[in-house]
C-alpha atoms as a PDB file:
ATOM      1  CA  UNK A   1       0.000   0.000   0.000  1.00  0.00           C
ATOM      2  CA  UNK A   2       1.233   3.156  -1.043  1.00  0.00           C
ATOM      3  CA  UNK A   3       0.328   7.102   1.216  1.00  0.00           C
ATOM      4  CA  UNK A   4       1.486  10.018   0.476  1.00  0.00           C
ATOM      5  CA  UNK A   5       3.075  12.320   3.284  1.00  0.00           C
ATOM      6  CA  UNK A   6       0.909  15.801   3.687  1.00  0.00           C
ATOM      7  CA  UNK A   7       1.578  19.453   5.524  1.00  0.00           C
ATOM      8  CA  UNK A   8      -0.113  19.398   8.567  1.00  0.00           C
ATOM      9  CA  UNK A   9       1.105  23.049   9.876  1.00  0.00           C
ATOM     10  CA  UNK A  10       4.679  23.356  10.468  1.00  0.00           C
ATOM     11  CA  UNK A  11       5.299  19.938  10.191  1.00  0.00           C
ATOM     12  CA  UNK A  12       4.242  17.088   7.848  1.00  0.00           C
ATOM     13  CA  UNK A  13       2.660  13.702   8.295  1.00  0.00           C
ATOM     14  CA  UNK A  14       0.568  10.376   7.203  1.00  0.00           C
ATOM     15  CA  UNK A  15      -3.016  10.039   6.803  1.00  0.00           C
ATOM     16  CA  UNK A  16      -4.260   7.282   7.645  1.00  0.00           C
ATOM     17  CA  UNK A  17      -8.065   5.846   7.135  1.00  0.00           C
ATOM     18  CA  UNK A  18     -10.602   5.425   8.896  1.00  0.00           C
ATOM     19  CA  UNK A  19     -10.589   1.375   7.826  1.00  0.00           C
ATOM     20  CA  UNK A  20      -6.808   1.517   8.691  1.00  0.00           C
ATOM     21  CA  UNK A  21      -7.389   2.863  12.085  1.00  0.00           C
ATOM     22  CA  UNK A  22     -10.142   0.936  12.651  1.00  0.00           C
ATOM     23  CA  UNK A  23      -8.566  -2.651  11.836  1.00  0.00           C
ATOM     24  CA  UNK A  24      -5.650  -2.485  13.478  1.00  0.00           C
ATOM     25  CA  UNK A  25      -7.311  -0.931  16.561  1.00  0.00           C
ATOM     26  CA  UNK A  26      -5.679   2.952  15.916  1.00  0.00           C
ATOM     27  CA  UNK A  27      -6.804   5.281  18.866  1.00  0.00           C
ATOM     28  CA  UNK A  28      -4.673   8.208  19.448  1.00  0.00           C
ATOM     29  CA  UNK A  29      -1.365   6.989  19.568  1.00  0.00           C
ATOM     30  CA  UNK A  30       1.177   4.584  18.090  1.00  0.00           C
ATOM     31  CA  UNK A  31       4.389   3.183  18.390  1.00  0.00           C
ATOM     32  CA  UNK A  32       7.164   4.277  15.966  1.00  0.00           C
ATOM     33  CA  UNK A  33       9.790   0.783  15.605  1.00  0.00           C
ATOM     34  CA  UNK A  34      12.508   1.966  13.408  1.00  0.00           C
ATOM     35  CA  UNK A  35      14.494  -1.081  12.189  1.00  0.00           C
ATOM     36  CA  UNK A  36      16.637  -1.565   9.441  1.00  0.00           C
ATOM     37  CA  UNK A  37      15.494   0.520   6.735  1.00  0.00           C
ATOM     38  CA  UNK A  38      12.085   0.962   7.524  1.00  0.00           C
ATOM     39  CA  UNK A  39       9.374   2.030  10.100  1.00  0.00           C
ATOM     40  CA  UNK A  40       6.769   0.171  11.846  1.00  0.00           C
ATOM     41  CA  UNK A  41       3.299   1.715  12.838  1.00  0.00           C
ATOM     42  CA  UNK A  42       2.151   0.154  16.368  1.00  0.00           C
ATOM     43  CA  UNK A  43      -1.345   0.265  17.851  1.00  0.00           C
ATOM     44  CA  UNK A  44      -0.271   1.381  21.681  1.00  0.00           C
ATOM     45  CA  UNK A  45      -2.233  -0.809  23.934  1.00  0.00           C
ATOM     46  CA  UNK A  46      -3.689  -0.429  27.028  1.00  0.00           C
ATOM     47  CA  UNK A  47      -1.910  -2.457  29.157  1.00  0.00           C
ATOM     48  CA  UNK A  48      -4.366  -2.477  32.226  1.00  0.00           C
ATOM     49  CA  UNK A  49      -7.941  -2.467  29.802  1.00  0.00           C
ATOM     50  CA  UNK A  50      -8.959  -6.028  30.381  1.00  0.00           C
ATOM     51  CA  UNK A  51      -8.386  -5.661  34.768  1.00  0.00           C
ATOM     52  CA  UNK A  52     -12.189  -5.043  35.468  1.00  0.00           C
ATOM     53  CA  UNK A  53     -12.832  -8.276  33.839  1.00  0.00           C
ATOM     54  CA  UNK A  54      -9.917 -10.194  35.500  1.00  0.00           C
ATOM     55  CA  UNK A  55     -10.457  -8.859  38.999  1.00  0.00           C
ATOM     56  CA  UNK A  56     -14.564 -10.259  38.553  1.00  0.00           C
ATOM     57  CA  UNK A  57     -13.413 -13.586  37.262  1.00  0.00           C
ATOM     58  CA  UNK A  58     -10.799 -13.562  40.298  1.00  0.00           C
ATOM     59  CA  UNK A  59     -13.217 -12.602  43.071  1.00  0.00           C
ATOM     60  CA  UNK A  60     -16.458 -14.911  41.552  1.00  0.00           C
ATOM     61  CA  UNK A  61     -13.453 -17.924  41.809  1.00  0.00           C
ATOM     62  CA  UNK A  62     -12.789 -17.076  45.322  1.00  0.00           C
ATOM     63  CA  UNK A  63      -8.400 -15.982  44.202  1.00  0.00           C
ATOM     64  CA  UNK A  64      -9.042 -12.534  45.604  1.00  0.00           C
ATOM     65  CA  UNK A  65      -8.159 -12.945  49.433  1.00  0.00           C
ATOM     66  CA  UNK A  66      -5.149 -11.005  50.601  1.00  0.00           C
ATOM     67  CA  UNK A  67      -2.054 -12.516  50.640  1.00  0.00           C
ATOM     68  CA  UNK A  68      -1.163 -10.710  53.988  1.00  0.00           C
ATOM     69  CA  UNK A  69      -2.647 -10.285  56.973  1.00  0.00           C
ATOM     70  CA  UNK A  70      -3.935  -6.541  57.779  1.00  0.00           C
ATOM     71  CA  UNK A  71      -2.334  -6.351  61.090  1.00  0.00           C
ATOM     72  CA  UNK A  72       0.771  -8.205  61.604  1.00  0.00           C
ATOM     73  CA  UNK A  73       1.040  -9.692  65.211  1.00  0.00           C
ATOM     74  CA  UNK A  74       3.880  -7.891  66.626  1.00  0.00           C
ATOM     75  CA  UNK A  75       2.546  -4.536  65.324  1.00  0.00           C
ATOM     76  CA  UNK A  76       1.709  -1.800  68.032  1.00  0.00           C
ATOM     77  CA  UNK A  77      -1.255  -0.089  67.889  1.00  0.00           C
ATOM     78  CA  UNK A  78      -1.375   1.584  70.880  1.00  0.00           C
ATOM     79  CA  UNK A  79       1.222   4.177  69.695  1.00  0.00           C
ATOM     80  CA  UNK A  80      -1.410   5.504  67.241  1.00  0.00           C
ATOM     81  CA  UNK A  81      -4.203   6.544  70.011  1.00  0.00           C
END
């Protein structure tokens, strides 16, 4: 596939199309890779979109109990009154 590189201001750039952006998952940024010659467009994920689903899964299996105990037994609380 073949774009052509535009003025945008000052500057100049690469349209893209709404079909492009929308295949390969485009929001509002991306990843340059430079490598040998040529350069690589990346989607930039979101690494933490899919937690609200993991954390449900996690607490409907029962895996969501802390793995330490709130107060730990030599722990002074007195000091804080």
């Amino acid at each position: 596939m073949e774009a052509s590189i535009i003025k945008i201001g000052n500057s100049k750039g690469l349209r893209l199309s709404k079909t492009i952006l929308e295949k390969y998952n485009i929001k509002d940024k991306v990843e340059l890779i430079l490598e040998k010659g040529q350069i690589i467009l990346k989607p930039v994920s979101s690494p933490r979109s899919n937690w609200e689903a993991a954390f449900k899964k996690m607490s409907e299996s029962g895996d969501d109990r802390s793995l330490m105990n709130d107060v730990f037994e030599d722990e002074n609380l007195e000091e804080w009154n």
